[in-house]
PDB file of N, CA and C in Angstrom:
ATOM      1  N   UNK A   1      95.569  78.106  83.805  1.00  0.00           N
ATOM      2  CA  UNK A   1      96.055  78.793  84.983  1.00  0.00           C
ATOM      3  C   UNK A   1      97.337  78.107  85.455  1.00  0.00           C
ATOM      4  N   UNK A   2      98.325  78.883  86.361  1.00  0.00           N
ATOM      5  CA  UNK A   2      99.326  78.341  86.665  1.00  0.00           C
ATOM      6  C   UNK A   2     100.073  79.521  87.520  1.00  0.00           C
ATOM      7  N   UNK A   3     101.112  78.525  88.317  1.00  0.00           N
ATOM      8  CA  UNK A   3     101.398  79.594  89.523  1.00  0.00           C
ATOM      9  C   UNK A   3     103.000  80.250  89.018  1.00  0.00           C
ATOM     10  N   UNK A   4     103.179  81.217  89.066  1.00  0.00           N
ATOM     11  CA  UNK A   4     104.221  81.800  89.233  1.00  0.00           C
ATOM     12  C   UNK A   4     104.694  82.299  90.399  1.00  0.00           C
ATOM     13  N   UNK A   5     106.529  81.874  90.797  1.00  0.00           N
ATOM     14  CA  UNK A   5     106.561  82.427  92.711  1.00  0.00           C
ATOM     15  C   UNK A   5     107.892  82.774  92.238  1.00  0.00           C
ATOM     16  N   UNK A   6     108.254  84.085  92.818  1.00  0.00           N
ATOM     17  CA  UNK A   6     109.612  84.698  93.169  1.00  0.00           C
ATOM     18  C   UNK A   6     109.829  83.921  94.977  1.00  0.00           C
ATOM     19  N   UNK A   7     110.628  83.709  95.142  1.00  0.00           N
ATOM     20  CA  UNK A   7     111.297  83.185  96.520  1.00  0.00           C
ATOM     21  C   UNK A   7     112.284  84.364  96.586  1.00  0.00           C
ATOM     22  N   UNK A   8     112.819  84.866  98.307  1.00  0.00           N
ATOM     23  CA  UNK A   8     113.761  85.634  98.888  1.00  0.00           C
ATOM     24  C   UNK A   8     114.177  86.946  98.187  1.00  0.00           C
ATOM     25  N   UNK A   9     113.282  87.537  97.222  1.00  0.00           N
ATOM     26  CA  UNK A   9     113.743  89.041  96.893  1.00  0.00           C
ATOM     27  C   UNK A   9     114.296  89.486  98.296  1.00  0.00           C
ATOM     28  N   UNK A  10     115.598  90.327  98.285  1.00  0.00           N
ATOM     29  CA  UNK A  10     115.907  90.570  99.058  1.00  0.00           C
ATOM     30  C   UNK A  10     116.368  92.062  98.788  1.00  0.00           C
ATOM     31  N   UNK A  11     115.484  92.806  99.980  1.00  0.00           N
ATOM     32  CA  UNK A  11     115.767  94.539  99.559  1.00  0.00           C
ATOM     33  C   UNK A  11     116.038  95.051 101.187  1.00  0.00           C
ATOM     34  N   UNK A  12     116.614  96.301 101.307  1.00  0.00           N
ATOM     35  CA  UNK A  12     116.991  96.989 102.285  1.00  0.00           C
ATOM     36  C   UNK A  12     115.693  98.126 102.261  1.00  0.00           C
ATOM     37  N   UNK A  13     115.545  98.033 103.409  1.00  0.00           N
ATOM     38  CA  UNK A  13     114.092  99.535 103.621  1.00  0.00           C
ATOM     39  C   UNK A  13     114.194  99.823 105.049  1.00  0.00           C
ATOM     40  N   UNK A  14     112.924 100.878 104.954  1.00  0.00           N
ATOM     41  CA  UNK A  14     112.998 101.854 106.033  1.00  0.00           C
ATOM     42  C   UNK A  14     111.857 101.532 106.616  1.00  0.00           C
ATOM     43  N   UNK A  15     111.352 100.801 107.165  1.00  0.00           N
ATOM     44  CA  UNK A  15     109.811 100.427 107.651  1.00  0.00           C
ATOM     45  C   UNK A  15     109.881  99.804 108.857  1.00  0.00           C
ATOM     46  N   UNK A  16     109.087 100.252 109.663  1.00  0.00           N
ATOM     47  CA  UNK A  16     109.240  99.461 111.391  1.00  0.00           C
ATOM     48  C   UNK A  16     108.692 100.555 111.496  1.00  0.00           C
ATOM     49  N   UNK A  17     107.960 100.095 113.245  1.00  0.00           N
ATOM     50  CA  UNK A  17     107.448 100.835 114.138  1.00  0.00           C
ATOM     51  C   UNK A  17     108.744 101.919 115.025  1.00  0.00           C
ATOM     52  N   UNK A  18     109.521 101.013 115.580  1.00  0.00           N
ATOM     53  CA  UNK A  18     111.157 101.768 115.796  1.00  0.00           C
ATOM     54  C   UNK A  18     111.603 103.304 114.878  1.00  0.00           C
ATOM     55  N   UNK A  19     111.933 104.248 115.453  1.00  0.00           N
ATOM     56  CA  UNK A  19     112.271 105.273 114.893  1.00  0.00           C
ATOM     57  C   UNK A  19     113.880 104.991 114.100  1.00  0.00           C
ATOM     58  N   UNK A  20     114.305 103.952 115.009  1.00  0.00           N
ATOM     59  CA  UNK A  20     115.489 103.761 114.888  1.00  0.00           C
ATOM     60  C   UNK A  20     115.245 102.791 113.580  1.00  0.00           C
ATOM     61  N   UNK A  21     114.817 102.413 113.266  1.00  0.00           N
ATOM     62  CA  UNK A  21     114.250 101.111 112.027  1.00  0.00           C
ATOM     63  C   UNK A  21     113.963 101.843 111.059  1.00  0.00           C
ATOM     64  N   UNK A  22     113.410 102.803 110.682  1.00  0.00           N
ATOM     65  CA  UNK A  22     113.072 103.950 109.753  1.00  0.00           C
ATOM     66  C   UNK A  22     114.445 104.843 109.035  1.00  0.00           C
ATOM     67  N   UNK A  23     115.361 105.198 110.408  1.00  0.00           N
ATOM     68  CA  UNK A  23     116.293 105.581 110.021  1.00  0.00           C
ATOM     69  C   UNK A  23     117.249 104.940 109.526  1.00  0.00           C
ATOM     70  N   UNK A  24     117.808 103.678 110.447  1.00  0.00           N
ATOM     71  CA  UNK A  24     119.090 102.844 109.673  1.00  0.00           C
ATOM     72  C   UNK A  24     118.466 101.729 108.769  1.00  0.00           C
ATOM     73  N   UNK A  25     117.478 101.493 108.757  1.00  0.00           N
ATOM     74  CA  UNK A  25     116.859 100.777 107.549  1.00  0.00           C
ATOM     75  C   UNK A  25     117.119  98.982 107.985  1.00  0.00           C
ATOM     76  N   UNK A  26     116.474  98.202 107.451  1.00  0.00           N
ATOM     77  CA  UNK A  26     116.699  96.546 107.656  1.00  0.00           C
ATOM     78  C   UNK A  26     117.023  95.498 106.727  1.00  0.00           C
ATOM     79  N   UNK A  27     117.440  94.188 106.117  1.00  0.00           N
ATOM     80  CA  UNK A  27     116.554  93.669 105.636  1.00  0.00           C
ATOM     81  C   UNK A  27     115.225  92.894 105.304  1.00  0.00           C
ATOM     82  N   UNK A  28     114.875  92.425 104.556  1.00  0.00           N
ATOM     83  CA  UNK A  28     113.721  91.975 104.064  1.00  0.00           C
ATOM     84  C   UNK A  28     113.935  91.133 102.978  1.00  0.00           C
ATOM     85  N   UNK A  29     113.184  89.969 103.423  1.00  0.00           N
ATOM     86  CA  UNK A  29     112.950  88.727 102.295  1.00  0.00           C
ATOM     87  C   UNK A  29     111.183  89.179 101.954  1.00  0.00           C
ATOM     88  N   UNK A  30     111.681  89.123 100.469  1.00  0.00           N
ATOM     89  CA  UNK A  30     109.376  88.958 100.182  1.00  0.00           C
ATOM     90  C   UNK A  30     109.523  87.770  98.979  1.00  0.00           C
ATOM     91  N   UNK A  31     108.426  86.898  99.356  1.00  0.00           N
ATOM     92  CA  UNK A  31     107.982  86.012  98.467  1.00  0.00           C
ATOM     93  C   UNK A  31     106.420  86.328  97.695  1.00  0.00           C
ATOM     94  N   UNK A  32     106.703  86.482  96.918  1.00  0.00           N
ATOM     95  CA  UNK A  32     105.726  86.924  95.918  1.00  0.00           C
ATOM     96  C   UNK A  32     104.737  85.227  95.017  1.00  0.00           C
ATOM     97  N   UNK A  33     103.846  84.972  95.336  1.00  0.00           N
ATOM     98  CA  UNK A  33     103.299  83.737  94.459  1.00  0.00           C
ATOM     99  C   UNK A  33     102.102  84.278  93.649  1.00  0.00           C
ATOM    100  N   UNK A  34     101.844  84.386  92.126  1.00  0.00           N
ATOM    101  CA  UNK A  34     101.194  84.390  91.840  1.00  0.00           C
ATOM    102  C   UNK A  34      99.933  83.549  90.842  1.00  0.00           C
ATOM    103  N   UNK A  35      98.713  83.360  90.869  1.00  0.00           N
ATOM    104  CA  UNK A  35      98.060  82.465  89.886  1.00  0.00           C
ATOM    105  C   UNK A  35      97.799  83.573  89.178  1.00  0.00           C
ATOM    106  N   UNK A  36      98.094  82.971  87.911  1.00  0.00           N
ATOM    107  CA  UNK A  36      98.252  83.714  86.558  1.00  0.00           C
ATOM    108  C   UNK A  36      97.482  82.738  85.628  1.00  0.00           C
ATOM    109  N   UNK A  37      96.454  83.650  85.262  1.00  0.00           N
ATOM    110  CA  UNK A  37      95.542  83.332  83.982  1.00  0.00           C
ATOM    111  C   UNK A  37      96.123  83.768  82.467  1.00  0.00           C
ATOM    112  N   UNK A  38      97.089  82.715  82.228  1.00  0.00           N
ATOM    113  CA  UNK A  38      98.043  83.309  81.359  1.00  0.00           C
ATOM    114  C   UNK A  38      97.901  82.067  79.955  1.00  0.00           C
ATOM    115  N   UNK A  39      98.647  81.910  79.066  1.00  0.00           N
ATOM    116  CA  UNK A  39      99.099  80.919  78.087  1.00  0.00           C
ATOM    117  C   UNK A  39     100.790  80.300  77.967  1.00  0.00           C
ATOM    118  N   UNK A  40     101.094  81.310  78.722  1.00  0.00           N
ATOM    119  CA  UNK A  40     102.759  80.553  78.553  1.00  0.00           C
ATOM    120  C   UNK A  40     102.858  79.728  78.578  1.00  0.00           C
ATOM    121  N   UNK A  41     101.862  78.631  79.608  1.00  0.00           N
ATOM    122  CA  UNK A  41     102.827  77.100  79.552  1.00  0.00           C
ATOM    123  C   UNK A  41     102.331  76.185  78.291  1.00  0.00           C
ATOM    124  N   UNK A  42     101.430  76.972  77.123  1.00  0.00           N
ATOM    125  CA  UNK A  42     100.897  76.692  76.027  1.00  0.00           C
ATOM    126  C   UNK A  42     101.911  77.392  74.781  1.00  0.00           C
ATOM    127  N   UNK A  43     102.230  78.615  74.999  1.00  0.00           N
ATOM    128  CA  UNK A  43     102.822  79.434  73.877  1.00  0.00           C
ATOM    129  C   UNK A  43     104.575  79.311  74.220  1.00  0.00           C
ATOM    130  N   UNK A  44     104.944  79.392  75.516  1.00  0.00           N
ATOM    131  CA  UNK A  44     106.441  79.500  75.769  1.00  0.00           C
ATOM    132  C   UNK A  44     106.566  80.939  75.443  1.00  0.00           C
ATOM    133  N   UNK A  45     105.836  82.134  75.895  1.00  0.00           N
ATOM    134  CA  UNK A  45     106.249  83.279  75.242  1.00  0.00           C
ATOM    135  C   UNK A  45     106.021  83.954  76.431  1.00  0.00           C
ATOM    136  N   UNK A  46     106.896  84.819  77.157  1.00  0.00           N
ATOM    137  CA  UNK A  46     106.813  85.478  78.304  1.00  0.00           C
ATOM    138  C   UNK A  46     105.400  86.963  78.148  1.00  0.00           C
ATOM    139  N   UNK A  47     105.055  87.423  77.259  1.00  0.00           N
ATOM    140  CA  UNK A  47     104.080  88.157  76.696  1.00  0.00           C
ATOM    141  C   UNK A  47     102.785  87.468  77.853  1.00  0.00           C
ATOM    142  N   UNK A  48     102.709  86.329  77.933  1.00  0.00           N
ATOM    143  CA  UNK A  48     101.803  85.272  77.969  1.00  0.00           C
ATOM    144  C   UNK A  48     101.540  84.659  80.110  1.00  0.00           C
ATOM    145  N   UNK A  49     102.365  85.721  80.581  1.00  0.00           N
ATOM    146  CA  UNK A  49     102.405  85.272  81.811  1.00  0.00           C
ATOM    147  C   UNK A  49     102.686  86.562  82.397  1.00  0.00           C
ATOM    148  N   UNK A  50     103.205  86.442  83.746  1.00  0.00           N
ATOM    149  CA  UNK A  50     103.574  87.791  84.593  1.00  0.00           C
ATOM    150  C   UNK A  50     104.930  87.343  84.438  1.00  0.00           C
ATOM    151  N   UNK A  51     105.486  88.671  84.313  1.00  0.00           N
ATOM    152  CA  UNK A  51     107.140  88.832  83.867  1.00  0.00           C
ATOM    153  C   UNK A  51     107.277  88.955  85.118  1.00  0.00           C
ATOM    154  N   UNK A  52     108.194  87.854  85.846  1.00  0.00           N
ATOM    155  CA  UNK A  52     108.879  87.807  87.162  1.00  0.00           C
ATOM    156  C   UNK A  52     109.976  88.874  87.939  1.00  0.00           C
ATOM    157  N   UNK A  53     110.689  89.514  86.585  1.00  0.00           N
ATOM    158  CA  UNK A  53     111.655  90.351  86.393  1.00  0.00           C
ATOM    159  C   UNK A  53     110.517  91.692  86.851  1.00  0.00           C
ATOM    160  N   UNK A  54     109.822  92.046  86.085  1.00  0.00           N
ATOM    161  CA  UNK A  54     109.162  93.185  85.926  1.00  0.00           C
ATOM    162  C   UNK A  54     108.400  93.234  87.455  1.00  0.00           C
ATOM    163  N   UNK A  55     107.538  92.033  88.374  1.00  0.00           N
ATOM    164  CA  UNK A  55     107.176  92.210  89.818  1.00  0.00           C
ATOM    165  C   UNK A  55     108.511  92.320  90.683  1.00  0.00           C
ATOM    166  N   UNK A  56     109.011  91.928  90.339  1.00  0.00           N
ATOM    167  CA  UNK A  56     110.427  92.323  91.264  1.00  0.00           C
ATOM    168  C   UNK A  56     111.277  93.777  91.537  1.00  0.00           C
ATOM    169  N   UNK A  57     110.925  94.877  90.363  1.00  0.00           N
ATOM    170  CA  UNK A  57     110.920  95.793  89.881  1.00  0.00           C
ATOM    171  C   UNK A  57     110.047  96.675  90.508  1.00  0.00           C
ATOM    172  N   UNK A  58     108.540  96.184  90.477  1.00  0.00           N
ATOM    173  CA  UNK A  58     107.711  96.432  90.930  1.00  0.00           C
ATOM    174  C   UNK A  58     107.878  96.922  93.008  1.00  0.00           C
ATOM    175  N   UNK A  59     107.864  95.741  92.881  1.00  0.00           N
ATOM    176  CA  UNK A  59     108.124  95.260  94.582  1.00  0.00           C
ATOM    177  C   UNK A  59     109.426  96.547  95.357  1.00  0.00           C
ATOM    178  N   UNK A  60     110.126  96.432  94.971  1.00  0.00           N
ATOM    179  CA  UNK A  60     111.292  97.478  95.243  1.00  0.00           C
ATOM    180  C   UNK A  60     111.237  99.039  95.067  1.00  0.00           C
ATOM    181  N   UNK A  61     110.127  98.827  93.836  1.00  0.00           N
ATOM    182  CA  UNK A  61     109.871 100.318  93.686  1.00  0.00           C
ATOM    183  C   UNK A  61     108.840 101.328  94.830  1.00  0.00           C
ATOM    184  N   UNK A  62     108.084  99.992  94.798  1.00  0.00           N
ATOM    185  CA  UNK A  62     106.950 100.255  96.360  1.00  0.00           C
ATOM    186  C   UNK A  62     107.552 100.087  97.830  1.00  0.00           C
ATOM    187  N   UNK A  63     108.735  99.123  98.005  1.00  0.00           N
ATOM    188  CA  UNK A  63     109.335  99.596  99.309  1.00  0.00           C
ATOM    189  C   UNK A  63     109.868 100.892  99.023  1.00  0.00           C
ATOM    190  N   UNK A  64     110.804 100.872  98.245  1.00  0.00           N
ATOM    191  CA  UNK A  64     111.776 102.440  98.654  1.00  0.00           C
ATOM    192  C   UNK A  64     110.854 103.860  98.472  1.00  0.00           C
ATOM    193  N   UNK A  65     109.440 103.309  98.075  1.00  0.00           N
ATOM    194  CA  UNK A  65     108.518 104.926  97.781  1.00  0.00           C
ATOM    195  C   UNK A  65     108.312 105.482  98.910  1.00  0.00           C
ATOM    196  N   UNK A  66     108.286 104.624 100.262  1.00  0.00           N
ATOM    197  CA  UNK A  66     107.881 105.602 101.581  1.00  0.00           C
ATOM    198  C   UNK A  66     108.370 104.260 102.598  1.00  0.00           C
ATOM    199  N   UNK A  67     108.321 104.387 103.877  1.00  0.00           N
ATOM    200  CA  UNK A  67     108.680 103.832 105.224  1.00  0.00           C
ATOM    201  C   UNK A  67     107.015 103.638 105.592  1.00  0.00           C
ATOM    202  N   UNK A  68     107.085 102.373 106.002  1.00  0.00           N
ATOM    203  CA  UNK A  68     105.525 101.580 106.387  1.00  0.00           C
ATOM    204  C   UNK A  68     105.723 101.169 107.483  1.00  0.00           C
ATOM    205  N   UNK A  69     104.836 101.476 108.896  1.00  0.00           N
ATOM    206  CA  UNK A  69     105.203 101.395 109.582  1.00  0.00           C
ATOM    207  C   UNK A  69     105.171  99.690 109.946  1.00  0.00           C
ATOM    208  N   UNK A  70     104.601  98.979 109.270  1.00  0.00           N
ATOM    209  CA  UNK A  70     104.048  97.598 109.705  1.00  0.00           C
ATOM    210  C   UNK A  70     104.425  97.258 108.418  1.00  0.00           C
ATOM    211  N   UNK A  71     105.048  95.337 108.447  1.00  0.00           N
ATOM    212  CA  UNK A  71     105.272  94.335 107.195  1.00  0.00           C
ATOM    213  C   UNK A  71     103.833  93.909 106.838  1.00  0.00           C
ATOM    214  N   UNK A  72     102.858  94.314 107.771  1.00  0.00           N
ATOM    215  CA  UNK A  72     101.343  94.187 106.340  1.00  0.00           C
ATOM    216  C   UNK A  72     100.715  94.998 106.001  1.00  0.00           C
ATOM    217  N   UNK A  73     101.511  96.472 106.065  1.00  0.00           N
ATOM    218  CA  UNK A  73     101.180  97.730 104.907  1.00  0.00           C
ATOM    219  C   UNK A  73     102.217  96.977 103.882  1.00  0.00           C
ATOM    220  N   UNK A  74     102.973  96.573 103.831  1.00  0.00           N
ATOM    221  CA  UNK A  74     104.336  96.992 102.591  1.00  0.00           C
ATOM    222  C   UNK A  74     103.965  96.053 101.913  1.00  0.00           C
ATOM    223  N   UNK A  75     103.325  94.796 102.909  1.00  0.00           N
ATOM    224  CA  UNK A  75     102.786  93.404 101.584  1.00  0.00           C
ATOM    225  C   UNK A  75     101.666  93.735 100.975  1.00  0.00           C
ATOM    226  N   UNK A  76     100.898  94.680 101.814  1.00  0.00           N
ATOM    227  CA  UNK A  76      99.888  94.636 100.948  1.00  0.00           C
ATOM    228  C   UNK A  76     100.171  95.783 100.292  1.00  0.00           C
ATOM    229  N   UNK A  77     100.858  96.640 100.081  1.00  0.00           N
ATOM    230  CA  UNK A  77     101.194  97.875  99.127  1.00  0.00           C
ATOM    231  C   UNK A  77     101.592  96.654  97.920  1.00  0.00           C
ATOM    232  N   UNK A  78     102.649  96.064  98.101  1.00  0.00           N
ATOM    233  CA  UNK A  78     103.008  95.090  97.201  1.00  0.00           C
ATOM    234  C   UNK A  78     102.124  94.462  96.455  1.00  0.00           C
ATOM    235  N   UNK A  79     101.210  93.525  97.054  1.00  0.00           N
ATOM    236  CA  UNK A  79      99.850  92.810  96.833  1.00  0.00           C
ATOM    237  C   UNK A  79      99.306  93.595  95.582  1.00  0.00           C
ATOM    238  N   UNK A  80      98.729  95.128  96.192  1.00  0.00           N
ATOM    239  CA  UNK A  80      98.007  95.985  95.150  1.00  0.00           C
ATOM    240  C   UNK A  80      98.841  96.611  93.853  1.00  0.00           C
ATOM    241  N   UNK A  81      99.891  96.403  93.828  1.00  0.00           N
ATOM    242  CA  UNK A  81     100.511  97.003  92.946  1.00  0.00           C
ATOM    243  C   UNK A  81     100.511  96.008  91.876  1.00  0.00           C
ATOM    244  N   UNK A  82     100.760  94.899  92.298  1.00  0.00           N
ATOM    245  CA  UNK A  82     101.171  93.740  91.447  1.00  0.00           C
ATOM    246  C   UNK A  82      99.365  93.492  90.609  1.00  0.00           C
ATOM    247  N   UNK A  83      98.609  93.630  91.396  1.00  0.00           N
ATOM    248  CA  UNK A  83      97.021  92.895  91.001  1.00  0.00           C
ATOM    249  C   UNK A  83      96.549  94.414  90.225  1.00  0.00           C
ATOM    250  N   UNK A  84      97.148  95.735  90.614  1.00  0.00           N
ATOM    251  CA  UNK A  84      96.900  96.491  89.380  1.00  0.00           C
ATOM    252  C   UNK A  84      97.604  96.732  88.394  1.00  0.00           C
ATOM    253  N   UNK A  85      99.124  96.305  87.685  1.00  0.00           N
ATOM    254  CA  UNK A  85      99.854  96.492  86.788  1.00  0.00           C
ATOM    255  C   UNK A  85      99.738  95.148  86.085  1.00  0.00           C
ATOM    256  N   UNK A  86      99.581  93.648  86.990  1.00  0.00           N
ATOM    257  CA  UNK A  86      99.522  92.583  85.974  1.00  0.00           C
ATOM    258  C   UNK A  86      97.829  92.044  85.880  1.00  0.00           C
ATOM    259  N   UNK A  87      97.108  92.121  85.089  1.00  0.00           N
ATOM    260  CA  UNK A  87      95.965  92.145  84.155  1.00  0.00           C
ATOM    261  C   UNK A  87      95.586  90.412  84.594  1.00  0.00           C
ATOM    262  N   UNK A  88      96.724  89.738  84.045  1.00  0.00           N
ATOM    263  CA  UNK A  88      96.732  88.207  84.242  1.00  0.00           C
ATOM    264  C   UNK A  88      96.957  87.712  85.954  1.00  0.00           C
ATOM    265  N   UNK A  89      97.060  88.086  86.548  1.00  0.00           N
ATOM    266  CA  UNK A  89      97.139  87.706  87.712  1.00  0.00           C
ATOM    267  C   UNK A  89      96.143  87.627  88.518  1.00  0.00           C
ATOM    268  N   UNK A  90      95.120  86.661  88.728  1.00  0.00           N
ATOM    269  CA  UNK A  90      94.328  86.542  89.384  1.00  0.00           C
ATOM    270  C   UNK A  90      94.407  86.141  90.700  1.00  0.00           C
ATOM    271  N   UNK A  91      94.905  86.022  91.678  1.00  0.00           N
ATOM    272  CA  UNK A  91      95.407  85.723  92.758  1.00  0.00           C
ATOM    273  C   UNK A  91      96.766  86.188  93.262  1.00  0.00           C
ATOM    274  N   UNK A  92      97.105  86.687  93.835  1.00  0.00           N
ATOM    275  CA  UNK A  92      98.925  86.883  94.329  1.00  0.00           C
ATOM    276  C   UNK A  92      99.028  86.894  96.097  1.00  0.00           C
ATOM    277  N   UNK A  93     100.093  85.989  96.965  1.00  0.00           N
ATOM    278  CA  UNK A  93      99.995  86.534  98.076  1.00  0.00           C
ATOM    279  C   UNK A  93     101.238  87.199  98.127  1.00  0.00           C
ATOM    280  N   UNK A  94     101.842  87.951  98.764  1.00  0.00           N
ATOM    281  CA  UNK A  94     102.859  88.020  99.099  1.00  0.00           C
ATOM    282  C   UNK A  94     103.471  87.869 100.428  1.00  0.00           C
ATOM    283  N   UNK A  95     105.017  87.644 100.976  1.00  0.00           N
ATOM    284  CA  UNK A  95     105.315  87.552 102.300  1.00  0.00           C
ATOM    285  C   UNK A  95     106.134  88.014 102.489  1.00  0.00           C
ATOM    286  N   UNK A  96     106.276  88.969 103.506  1.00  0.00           N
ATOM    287  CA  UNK A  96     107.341  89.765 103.797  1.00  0.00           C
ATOM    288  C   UNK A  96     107.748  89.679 105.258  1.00  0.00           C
ATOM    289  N   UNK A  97     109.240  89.251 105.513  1.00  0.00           N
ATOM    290  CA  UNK A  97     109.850  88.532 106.245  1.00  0.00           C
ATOM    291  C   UNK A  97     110.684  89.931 107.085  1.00  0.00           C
ATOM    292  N   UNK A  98     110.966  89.818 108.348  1.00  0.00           N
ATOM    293  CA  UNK A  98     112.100  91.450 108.215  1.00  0.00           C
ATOM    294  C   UNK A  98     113.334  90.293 109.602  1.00  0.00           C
ATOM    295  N   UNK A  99     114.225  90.678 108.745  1.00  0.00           N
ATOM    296  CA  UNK A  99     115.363  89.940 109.234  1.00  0.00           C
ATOM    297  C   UNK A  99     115.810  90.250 110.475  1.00  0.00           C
ATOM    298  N   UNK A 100     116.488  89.883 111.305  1.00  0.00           N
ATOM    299  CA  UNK A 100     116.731  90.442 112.197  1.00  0.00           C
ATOM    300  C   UNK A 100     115.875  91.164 112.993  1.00  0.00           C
ATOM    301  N   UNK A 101     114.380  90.919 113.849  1.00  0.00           N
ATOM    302  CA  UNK A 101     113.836  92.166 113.687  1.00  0.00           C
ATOM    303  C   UNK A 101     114.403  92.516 115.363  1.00  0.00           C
ATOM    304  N   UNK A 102     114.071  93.820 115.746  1.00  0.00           N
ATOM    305  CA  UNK A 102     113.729  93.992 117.076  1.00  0.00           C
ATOM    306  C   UNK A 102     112.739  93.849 118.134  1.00  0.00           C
ATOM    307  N   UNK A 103     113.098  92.545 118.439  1.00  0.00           N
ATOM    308  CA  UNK A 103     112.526  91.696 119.682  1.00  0.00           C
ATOM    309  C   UNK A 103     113.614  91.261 120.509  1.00  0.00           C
ATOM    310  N   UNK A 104     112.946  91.057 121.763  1.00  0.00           N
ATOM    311  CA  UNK A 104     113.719  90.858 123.042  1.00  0.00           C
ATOM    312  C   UNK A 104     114.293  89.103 123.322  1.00  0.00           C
ATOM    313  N   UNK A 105     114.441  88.337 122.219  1.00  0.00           N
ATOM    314  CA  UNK A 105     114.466  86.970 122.180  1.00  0.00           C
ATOM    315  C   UNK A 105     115.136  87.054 120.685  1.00  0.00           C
ATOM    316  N   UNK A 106     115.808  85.549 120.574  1.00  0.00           N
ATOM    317  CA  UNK A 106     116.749  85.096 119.450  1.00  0.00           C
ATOM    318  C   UNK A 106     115.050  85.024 118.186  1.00  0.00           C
ATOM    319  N   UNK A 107     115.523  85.853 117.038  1.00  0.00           N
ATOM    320  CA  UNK A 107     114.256  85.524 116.436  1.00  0.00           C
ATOM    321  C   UNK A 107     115.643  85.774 114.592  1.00  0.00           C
ATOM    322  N   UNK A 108     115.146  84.599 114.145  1.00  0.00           N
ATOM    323  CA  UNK A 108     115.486  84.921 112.223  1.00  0.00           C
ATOM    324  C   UNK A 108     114.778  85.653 111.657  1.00  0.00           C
ATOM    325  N   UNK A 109     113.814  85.851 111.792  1.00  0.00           N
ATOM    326  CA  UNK A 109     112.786  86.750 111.138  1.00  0.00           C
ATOM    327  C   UNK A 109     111.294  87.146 111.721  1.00  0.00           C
ATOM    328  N   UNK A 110     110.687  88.364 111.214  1.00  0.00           N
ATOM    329  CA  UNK A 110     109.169  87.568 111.346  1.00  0.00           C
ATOM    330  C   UNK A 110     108.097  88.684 110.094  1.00  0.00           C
ATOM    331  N   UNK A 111     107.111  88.027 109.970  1.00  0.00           N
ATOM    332  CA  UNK A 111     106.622  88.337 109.138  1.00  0.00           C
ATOM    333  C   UNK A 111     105.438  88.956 108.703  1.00  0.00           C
ATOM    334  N   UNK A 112     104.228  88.948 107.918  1.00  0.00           N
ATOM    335  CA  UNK A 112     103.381  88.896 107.420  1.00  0.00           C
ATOM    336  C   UNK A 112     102.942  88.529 106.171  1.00  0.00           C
ATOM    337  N   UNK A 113     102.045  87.520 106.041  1.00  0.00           N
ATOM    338  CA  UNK A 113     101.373  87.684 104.385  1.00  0.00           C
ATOM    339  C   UNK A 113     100.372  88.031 103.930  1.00  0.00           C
ATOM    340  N   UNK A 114      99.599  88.669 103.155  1.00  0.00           N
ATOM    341  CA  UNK A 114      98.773  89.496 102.575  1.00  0.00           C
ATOM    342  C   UNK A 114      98.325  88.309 100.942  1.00  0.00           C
ATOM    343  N   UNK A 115      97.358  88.122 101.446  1.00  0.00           N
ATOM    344  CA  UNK A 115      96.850  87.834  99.851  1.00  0.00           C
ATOM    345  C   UNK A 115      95.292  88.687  99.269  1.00  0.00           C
ATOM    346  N   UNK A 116      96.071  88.900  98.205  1.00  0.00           N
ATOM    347  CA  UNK A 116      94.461  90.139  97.262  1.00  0.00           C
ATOM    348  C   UNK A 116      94.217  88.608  95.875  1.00  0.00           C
ATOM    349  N   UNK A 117      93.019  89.032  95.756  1.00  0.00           N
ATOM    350  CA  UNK A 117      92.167  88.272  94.255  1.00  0.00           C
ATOM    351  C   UNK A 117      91.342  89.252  93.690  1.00  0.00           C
ATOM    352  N   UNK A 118      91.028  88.608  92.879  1.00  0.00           N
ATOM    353  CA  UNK A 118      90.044  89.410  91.637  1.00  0.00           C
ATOM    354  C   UNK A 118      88.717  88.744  91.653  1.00  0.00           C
ATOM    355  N   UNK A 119      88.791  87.745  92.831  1.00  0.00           N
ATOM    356  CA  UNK A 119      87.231  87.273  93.124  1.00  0.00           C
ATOM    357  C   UNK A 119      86.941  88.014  94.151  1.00  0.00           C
ATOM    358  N   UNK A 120      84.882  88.263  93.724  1.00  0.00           N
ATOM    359  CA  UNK A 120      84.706  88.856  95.499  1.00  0.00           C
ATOM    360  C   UNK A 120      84.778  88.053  96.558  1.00  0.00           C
TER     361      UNK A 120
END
């Protein structure tokens, strides 16, 4: 076993409670970590792990599919996508950050994280 983590994917979407957030869209940092029941760090063969490229792919394809009104629908849309396309991934959390958000105070971000497993 062994962890695989994307840090700061960074995508533009349409998700907030704000009507106005839906329409002009935000950014978003997501950190993706996953434990992967894999062989790569035995074989060196990407076959052998979760292709980092390919959840990232993933991840982007599930923001831009619809506007969520909350950052822990979109992580966990994320979450499930990733724990049903990669086989080897036994654990993943993800975190999704929204930049700038709209609040009434100086804020960098704020967030949610979502973690799914394959244990009950």
């Amino acid at each position: 076993m062994f962890r695989v983590f994307i840090e700061s994917l960074e995508l533009t979407g349409y998700h907030g409670v704000e009507p106005e957030e839906r329409k002009l869209g935000n950014r978003f940092l997501i950190d993706i970590e996953m434990l992967v029941d894999g062989k790569a760090d035995k074989t060196d063969q990407l076959g052998d792990s979760a292709d980092y490229s390919a959840v990232c792919i993933r991840a982007k394809e599930v923001s831009d599919s619809r506007s969520f009104l909350t950052v822990e629908g979109l992580a966990g849309a994320i979450a499930d996508a990733v724990m049903e396309e990669f086989e080897c991934v036994g654990e993943v959390e993800v975190r999704v950050a929204k930049l700038l958000p709209p609040v009434p105070l100086s804020v960098q971000s704020a967030g949610a994280a979502v973690t799914r497993s394959r244990k009950a």
